[in-house]
N, C-alpha and C. Protein backbone atom coordinates (compact mmCIF):
# COMPACT_ATOMS: atom_id res chain seq x y z
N UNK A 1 9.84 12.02 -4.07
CA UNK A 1 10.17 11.49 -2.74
C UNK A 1 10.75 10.09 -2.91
N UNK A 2 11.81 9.89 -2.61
CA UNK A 2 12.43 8.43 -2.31
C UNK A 2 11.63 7.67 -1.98
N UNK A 3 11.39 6.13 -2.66
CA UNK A 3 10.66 5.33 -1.88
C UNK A 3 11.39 4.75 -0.46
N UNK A 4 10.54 4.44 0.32
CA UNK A 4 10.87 4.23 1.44
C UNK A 4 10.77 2.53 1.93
N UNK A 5 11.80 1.56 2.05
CA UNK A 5 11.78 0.23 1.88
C UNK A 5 11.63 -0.01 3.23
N UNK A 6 11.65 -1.47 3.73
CA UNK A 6 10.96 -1.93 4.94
C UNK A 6 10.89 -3.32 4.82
N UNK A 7 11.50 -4.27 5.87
CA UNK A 7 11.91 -5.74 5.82
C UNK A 7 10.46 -6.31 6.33
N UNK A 8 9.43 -5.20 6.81
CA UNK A 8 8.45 -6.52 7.59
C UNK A 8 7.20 -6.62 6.38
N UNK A 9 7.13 -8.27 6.65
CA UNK A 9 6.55 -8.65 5.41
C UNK A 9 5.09 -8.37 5.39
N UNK A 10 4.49 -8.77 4.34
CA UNK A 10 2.84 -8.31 4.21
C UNK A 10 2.00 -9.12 4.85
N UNK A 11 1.18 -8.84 5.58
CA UNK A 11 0.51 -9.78 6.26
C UNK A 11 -0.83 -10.57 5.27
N UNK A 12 -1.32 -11.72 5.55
CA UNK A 12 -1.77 -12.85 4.77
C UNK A 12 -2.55 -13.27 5.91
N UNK A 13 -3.94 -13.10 5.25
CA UNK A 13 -5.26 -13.28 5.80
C UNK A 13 -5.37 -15.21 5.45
N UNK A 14 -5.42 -16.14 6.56
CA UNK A 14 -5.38 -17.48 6.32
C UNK A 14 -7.53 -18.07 6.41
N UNK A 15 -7.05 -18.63 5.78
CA UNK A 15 -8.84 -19.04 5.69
C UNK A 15 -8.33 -20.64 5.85
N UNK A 16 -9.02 -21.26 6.90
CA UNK A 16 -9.22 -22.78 7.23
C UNK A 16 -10.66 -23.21 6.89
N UNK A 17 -11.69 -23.79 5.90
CA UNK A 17 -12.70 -24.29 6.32
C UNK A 17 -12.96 -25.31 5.02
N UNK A 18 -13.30 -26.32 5.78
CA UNK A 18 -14.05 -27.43 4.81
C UNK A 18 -14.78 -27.12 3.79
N UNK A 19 -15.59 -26.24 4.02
CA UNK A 19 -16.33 -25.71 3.03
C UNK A 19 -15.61 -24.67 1.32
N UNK A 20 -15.29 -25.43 0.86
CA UNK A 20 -14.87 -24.80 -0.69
C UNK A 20 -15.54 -23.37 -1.01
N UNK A 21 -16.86 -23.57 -1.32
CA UNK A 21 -17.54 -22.61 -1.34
C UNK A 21 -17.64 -21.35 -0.25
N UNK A 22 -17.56 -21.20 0.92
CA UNK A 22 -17.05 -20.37 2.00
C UNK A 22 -16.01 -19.67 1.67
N UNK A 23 -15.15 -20.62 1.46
CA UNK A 23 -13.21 -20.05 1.65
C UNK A 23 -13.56 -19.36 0.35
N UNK A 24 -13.96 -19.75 -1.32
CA UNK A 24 -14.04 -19.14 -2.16
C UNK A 24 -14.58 -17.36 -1.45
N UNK A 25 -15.82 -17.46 -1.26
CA UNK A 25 -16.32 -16.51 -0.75
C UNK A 25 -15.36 -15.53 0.12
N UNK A 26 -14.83 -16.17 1.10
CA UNK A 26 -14.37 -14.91 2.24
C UNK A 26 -13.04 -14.60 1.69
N UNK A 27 -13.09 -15.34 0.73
CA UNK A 27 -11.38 -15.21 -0.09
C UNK A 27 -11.28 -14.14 -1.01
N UNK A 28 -12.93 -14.18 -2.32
CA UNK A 28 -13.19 -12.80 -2.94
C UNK A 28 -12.94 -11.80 -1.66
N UNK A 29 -14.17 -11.77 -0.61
CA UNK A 29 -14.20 -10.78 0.23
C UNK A 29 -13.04 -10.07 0.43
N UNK A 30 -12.24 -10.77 0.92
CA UNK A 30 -11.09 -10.26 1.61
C UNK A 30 -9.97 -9.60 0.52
N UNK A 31 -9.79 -10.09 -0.57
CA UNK A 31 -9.02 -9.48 -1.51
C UNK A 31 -9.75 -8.32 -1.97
N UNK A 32 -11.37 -7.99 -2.32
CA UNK A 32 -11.78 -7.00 -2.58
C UNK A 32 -11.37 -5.86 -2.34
N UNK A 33 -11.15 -6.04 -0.61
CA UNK A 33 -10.33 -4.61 0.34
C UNK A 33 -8.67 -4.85 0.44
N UNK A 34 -7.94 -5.39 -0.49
CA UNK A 34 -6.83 -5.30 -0.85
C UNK A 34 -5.65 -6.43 0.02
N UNK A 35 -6.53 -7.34 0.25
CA UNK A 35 -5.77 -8.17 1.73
C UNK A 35 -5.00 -9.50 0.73
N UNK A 36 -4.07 -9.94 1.04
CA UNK A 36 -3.19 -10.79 0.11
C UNK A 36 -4.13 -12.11 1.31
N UNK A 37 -4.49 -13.50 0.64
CA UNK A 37 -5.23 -14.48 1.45
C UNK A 37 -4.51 -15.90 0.77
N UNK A 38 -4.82 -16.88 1.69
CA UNK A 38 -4.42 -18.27 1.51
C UNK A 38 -5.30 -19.16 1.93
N UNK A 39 -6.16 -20.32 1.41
CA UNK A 39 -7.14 -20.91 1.62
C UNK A 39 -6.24 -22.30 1.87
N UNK A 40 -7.21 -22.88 2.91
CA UNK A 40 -6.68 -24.84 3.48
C UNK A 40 -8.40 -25.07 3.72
N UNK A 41 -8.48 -26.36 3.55
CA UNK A 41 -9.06 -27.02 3.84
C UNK A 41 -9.61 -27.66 5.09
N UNK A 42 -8.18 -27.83 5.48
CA UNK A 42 -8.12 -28.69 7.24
C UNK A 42 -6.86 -27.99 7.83
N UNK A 43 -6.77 -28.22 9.13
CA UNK A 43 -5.69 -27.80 10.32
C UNK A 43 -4.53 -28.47 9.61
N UNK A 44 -4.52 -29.84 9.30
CA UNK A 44 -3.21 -30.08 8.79
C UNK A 44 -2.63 -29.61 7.94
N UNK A 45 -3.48 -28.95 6.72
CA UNK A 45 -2.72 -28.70 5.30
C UNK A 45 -2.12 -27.45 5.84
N UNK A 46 -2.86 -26.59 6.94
CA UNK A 46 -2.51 -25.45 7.32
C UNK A 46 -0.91 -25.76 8.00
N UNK A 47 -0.90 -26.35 8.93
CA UNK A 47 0.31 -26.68 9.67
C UNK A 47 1.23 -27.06 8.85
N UNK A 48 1.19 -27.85 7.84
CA UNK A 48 2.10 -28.49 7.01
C UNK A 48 2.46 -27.83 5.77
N UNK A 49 1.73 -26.45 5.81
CA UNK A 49 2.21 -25.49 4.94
C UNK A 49 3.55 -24.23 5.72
N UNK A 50 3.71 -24.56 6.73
CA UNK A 50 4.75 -23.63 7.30
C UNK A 50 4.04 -22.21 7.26
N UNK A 51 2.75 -21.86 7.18
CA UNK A 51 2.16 -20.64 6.97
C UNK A 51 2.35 -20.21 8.79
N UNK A 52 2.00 -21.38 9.84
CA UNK A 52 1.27 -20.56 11.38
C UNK A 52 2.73 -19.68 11.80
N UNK A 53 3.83 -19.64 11.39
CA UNK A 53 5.32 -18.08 12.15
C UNK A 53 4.95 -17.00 11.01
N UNK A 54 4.50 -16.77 9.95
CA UNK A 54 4.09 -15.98 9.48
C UNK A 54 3.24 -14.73 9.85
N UNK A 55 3.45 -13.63 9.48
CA UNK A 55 2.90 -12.42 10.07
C UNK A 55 1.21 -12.45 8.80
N UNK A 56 0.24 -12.03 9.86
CA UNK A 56 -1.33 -11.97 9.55
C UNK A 56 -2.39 -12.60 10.70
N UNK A 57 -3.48 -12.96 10.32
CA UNK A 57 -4.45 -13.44 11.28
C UNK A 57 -5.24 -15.14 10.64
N UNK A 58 -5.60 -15.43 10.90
CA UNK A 58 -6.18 -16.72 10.80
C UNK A 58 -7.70 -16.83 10.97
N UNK A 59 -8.19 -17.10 9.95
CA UNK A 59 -9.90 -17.52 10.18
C UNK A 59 -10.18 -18.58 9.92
N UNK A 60 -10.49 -18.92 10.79
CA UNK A 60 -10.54 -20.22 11.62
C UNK A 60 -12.35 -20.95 11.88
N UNK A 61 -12.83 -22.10 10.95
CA UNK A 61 -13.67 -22.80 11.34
C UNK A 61 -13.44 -23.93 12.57
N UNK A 62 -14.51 -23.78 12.88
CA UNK A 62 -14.47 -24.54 14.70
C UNK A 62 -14.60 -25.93 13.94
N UNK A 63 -15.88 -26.40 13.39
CA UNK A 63 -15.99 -27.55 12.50
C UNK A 63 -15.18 -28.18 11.47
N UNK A 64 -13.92 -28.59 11.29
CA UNK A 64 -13.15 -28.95 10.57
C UNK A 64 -13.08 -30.55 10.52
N UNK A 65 -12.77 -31.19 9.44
CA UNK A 65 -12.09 -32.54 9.34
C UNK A 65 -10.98 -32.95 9.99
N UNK A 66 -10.88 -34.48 11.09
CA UNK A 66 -9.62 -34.49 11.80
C UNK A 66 -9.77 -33.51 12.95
N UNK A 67 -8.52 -32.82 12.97
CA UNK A 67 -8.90 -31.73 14.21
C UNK A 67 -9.67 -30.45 14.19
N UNK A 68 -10.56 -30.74 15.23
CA UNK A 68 -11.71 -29.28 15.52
C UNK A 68 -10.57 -28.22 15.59
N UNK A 69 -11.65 -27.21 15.18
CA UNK A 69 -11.01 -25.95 15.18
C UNK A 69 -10.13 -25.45 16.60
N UNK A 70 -11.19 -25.28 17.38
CA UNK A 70 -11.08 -25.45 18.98
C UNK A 70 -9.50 -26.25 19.29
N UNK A 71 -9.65 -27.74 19.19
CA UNK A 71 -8.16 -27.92 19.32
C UNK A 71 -7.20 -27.91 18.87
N UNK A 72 -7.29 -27.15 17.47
CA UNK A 72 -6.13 -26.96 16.63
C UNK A 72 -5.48 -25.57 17.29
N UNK A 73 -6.89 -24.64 17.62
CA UNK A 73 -6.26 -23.07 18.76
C UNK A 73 -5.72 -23.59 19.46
N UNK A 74 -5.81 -24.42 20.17
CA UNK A 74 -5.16 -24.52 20.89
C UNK A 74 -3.83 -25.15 21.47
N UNK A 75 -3.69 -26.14 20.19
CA UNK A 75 -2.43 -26.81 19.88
C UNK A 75 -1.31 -25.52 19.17
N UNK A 76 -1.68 -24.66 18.57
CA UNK A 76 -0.93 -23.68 18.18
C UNK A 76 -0.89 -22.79 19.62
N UNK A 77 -1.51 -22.84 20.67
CA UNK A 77 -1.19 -21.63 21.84
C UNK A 77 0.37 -22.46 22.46
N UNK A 78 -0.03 -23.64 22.48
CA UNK A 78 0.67 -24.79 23.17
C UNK A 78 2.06 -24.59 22.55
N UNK A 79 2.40 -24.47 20.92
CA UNK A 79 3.44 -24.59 20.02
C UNK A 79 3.62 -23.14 20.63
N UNK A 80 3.65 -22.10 21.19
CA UNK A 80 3.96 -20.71 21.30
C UNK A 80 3.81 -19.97 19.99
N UNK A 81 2.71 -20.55 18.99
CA UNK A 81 2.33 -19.49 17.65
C UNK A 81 1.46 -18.77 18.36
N UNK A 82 1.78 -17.18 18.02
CA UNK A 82 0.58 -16.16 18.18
C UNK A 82 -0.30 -15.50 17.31
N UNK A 83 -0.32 -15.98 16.38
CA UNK A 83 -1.23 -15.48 14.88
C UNK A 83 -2.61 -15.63 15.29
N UNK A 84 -2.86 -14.26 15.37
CA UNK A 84 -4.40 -13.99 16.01
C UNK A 84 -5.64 -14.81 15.61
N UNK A 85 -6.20 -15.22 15.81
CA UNK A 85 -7.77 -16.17 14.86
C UNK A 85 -8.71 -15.50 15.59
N UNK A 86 -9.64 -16.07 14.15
CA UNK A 86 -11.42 -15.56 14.25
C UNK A 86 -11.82 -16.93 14.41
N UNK A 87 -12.74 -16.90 15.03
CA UNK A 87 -12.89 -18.44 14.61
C UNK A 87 -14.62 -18.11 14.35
N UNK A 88 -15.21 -19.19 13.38
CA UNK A 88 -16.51 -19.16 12.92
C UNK A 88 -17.36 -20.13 13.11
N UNK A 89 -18.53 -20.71 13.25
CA UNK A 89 -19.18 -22.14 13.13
C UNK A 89 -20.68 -21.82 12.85
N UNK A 90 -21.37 -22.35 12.49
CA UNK A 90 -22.65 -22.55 12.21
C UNK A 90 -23.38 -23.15 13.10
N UNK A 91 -22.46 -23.88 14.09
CA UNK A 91 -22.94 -25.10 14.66
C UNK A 91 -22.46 -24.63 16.63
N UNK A 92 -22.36 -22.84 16.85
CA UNK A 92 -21.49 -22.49 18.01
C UNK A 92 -22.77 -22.09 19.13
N UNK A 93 -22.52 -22.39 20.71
CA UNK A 93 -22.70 -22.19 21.60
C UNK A 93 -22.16 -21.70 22.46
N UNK A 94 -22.73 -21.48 23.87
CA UNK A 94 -22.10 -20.71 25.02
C UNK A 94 -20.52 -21.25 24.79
N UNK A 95 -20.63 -22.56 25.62
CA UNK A 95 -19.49 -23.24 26.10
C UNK A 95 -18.35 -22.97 25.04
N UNK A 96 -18.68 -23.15 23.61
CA UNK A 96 -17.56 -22.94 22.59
C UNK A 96 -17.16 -22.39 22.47
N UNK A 97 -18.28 -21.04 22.42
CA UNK A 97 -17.47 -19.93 22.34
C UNK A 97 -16.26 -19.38 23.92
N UNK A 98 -17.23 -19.67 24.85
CA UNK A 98 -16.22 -19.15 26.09
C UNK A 98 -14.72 -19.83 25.87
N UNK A 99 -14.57 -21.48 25.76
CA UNK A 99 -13.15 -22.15 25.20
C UNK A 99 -12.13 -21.52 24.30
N UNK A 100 -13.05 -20.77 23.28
CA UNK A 100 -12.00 -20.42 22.34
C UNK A 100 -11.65 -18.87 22.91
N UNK A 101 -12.41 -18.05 23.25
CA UNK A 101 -12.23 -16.58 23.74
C UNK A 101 -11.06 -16.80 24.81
N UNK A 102 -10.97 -17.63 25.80
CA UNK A 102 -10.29 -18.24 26.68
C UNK A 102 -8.82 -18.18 25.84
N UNK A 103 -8.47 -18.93 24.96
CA UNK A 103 -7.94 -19.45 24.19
C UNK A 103 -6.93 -18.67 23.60
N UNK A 104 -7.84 -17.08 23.84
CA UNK A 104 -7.28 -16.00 22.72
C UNK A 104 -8.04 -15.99 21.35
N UNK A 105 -8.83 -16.23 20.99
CA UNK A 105 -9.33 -15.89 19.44
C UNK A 105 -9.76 -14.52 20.12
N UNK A 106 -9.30 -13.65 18.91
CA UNK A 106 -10.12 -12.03 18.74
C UNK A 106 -11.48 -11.97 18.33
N UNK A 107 -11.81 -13.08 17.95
CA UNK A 107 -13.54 -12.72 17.97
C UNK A 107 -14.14 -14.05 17.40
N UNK A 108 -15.49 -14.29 17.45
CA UNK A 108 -16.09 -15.75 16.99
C UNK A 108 -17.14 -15.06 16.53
N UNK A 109 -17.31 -15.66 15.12
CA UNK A 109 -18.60 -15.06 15.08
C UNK A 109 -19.69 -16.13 14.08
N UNK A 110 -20.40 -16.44 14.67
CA UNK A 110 -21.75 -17.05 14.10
C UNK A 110 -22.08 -17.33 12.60
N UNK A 111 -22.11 -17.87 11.80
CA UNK A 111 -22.72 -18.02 10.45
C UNK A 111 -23.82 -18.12 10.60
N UNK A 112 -24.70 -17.27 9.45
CA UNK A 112 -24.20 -17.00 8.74
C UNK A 112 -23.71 -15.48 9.54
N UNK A 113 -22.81 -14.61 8.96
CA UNK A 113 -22.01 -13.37 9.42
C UNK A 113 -22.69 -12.32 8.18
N UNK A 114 -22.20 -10.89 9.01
CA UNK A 114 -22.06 -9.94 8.30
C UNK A 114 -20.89 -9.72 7.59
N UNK A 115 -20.80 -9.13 6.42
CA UNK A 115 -19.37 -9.26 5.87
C UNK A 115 -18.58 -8.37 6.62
N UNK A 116 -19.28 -6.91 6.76
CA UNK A 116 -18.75 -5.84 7.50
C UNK A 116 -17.89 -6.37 8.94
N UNK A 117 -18.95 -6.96 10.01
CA UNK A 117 -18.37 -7.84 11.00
C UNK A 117 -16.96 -8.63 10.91
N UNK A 118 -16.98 -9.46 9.51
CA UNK A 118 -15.59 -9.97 9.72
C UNK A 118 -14.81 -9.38 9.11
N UNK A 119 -14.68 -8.32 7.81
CA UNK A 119 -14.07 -7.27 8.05
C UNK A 119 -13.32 -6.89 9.28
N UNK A 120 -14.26 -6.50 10.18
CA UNK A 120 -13.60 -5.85 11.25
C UNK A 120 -12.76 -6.57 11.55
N UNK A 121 -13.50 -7.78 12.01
CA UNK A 121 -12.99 -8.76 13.03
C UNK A 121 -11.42 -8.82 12.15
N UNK A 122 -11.41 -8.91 10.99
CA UNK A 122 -9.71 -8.75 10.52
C UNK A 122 -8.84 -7.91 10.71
N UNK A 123 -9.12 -6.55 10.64
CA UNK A 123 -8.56 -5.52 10.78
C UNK A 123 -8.29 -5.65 12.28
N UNK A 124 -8.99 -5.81 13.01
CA UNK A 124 -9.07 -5.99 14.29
C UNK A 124 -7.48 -7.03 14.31
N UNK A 125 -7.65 -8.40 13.99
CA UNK A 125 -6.68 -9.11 14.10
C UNK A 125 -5.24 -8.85 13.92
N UNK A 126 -5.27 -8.07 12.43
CA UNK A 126 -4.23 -7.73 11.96
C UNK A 126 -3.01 -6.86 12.66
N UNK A 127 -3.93 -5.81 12.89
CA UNK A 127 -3.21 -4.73 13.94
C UNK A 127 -2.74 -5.50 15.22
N UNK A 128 -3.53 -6.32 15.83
CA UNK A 128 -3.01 -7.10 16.46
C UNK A 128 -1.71 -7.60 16.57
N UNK A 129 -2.06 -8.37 15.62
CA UNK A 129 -0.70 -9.06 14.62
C UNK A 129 0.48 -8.15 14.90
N UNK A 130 0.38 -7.15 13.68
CA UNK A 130 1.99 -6.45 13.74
C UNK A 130 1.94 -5.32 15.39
N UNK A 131 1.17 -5.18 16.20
CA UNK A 131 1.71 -4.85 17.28
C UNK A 131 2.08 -5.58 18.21
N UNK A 132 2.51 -7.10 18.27
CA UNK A 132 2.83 -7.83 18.95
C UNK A 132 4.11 -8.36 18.53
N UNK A 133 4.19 -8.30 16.77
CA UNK A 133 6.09 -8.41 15.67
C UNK A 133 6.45 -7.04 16.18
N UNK A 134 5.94 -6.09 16.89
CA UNK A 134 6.72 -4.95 16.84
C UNK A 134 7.61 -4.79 17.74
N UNK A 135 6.40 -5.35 19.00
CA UNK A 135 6.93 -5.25 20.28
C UNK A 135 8.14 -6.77 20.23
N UNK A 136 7.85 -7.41 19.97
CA UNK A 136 8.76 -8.77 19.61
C UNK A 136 9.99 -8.57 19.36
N UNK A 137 9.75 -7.53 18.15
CA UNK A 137 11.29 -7.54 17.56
C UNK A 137 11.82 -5.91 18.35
N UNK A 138 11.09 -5.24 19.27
CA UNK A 138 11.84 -4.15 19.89
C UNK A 138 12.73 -5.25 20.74
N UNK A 139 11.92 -6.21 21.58
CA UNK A 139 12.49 -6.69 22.67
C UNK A 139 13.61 -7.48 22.23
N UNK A 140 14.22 -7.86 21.02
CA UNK A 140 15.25 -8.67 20.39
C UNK A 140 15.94 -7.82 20.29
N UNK A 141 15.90 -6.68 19.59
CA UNK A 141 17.15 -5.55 19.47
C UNK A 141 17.68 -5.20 20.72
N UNK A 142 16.83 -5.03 22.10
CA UNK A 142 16.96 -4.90 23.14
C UNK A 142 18.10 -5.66 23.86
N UNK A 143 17.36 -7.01 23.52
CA UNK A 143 18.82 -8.07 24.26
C UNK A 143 19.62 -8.19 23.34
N UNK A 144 19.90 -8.16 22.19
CA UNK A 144 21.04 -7.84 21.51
C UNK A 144 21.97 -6.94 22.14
N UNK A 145 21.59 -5.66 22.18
CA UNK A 145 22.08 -4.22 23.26
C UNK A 145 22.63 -4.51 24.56
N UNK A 146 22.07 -5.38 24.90
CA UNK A 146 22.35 -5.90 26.19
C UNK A 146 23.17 -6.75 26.68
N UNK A 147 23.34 -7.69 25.47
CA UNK A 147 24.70 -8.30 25.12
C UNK A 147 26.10 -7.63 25.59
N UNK A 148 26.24 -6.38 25.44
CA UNK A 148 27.31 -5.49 25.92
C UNK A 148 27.08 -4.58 26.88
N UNK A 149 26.63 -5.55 27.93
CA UNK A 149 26.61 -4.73 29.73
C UNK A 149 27.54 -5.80 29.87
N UNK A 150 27.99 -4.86 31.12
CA UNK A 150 29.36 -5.67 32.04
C UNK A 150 28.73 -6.34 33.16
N UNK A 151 29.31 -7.24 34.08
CA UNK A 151 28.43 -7.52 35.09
C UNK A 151 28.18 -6.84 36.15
N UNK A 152 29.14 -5.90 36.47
CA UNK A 152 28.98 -4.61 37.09
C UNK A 152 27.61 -3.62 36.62
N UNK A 153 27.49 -3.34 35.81
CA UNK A 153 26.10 -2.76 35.31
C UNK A 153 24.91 -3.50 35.11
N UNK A 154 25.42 -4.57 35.57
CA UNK A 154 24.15 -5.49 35.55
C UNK A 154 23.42 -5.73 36.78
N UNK A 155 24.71 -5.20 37.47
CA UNK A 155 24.62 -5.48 39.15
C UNK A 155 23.48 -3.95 39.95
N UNK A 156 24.51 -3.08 38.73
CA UNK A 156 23.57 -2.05 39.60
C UNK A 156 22.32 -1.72 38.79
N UNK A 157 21.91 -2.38 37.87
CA UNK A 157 20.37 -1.76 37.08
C UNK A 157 19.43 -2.92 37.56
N UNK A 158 19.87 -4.46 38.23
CA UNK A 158 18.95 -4.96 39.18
C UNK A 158 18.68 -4.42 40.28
N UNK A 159 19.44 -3.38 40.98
CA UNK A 159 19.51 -2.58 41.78
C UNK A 159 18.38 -1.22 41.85
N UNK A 160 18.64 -0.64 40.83
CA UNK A 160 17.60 0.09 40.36
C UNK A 160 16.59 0.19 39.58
N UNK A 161 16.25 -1.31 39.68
CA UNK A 161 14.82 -1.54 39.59
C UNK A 161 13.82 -2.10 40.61
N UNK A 162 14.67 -1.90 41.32
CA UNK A 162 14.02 -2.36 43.01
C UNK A 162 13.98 -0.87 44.16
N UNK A 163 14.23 0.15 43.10
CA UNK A 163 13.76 1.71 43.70
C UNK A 163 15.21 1.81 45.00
N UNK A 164 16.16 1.33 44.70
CA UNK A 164 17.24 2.16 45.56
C UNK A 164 17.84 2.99 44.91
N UNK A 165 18.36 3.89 45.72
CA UNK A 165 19.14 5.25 45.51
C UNK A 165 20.78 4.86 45.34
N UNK A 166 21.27 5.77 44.20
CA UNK A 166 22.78 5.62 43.94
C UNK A 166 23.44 5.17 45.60
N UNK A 167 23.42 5.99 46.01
CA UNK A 167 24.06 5.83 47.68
C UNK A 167 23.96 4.47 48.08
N UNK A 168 22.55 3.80 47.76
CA UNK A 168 22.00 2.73 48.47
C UNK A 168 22.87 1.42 48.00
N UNK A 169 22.62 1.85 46.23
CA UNK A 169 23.70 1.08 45.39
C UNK A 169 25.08 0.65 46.02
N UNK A 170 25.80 1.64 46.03
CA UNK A 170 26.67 2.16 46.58
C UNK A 170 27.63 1.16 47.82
N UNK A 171 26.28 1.40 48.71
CA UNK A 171 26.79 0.63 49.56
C UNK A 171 26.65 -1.21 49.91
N UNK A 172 25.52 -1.50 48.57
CA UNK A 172 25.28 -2.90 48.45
C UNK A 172 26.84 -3.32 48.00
N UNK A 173 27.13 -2.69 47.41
CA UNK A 173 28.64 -3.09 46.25
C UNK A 173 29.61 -3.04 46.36
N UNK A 174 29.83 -2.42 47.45
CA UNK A 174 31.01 -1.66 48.31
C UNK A 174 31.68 -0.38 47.19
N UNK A 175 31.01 0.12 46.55
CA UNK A 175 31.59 1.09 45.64
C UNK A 175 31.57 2.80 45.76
N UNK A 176 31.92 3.54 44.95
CA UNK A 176 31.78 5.13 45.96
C UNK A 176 30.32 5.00 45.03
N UNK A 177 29.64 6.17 45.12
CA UNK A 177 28.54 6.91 44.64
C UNK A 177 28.82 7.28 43.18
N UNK A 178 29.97 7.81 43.14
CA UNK A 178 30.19 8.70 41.74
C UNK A 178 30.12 6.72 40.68
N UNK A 179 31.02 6.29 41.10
CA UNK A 179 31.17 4.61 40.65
C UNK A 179 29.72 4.28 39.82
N UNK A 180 29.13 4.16 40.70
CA UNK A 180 28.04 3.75 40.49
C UNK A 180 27.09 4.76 39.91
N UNK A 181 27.38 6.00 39.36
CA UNK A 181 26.52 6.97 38.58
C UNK A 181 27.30 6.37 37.12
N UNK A 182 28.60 6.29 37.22
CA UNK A 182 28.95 5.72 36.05
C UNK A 182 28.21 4.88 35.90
N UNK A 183 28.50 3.79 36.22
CA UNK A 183 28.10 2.47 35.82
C UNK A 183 26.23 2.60 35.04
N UNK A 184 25.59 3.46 36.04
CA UNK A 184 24.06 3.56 35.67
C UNK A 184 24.16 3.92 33.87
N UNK A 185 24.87 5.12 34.00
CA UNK A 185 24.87 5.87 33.07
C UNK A 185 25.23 5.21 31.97
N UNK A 186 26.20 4.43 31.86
CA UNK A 186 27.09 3.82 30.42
C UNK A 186 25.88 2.69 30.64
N UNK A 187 24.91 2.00 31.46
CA UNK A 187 23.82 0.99 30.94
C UNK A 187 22.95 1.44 30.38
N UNK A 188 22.31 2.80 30.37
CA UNK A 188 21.55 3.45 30.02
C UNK A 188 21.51 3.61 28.40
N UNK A 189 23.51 4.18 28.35
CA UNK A 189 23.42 4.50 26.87
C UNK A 189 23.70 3.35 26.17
N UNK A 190 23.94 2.22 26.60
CA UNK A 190 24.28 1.14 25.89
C UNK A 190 22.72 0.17 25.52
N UNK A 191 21.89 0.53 26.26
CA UNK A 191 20.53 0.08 26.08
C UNK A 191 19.58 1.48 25.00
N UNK A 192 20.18 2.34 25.07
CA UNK A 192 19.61 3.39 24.70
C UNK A 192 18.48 4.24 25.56
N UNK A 193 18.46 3.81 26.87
CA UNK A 193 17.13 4.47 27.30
C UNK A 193 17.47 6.01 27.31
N UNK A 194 16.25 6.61 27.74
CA UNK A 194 16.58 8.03 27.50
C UNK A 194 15.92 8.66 28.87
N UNK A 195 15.23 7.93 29.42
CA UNK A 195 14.67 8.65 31.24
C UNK A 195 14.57 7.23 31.91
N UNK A 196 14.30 7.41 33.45
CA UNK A 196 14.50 6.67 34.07
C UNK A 196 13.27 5.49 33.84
N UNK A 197 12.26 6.20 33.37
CA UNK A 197 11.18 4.98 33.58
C UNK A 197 11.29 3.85 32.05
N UNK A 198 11.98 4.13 31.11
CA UNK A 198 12.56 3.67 29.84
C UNK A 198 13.51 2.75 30.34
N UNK A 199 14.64 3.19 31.38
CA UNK A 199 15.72 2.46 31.91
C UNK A 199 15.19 1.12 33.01
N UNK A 200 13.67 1.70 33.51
CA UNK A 200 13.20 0.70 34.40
C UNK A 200 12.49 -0.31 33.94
N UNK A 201 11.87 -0.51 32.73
CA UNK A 201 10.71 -0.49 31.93
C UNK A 201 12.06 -2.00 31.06
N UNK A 202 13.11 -1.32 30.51
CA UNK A 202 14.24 -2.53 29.93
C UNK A 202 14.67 -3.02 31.06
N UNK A 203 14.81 -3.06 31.95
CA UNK A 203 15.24 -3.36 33.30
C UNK A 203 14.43 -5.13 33.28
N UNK A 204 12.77 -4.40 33.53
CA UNK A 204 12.20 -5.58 33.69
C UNK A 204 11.75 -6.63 32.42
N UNK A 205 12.14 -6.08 31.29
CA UNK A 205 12.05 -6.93 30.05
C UNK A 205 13.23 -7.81 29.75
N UNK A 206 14.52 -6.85 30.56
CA UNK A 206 15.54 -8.32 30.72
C UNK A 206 14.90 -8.98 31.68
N UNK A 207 14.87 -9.05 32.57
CA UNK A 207 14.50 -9.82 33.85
C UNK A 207 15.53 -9.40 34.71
N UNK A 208 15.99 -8.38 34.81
CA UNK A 208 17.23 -8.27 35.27
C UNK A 208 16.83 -7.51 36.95
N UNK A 209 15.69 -7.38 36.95
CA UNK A 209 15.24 -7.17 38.10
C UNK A 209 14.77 -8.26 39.28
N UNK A 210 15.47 -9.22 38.70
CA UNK A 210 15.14 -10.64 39.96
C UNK A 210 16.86 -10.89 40.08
């Protein structure tokens, strides 16, 4: 069987924590079950490694040197990075935890942990991860595609995403009926949709429905 190649890269389990001995630890862990990992120290070495646009998840100590964990999540929500985090502490409560869940972390979990637990909690992340590059990069090919609508077909697929009928079209535009089945039709195949709720569905991922 031909091997079968593929541009999206391997995802990379990030470990942030002061603790040497920890990161050693969750670093064996995590390679044990075959996961490629990168250990920092602090939020900065992390940031200043160009690692946070990278595809994987982030485990994340709340207690760090310089900036808390807590506001480093959240300085990356702020930057528009979405690289999922765990975040961990020894030292966690109600309030912390609600901030960071808030925040978006996929899970917090208490030290000391089960290994199994953050296991999950990775796998958990990961999938995360590449179903959010997936949907990302559908929606880029998308407006690429979209690049080559006319403004006429642009006119009538804001149209029909607001539930009017060819006719209705029709007469917003001053155009015949048949006109405007064209027009639907060549946006359709130029986006690729294949039924109407596909055609409505890219409709509102351009925005082309306002």
């Amino acid at each position: 069987m031909p091997e079968i190649k593929t541009d999206t890269p391997s995802p990379i389990v990030y470990i942030v924590d002061d603790d040497a001995g920890l990161r050693e630890g969750l670093d064996a862990l995590f390679r044990s079950v075959g996961y490629t990992t990168r250990q920092f120290g602090s939020a900065t070495e992390f940031m200043e490694s160009g690692a946070a646009k990278t595809a994987g998840c982030l485990v994340l100590d709340i207690r760090l040197p310089g900036l808390s964990g807590l506001d480093f999540q959240e300085k990356l929500s702020s930057a528009g990075i979405t690289m999922p985090i765990i975040l961990m502490t020894g030292h966690g409560d109600i309030p912390m935890t609600v901030r960071g869940m808030k925040a978006g972390a996929v899970d917090f979990l208490p030290k000391p942990f089960r290994e199994q637990d953050m296991l999950d909690a990775v796998a958990s992340a990961l999938a995360r991860d590449a179903s959010e590059r997936e949907e990302r990069r559908q929606d880029e090919e998308l407006r690429e595609r979209a690049e080559g609508l006319s403004s006429r077909e642009r006119e009538v697929m804001s149209r029909v995403a607001t539930g009017k009928m060819n006719k209705q079209i029709a007469y917003d535009l001053g155009l015949s009926e048949i006109t405007v089945k064209i027009h639907r039709g060549n946006a359709m195949r130029k986006l690729g949709a294949k039924t109407l709720a596909d055609f409505i569905r890219m409709i509102n991922t351009l925005n082309l429905d306002r």
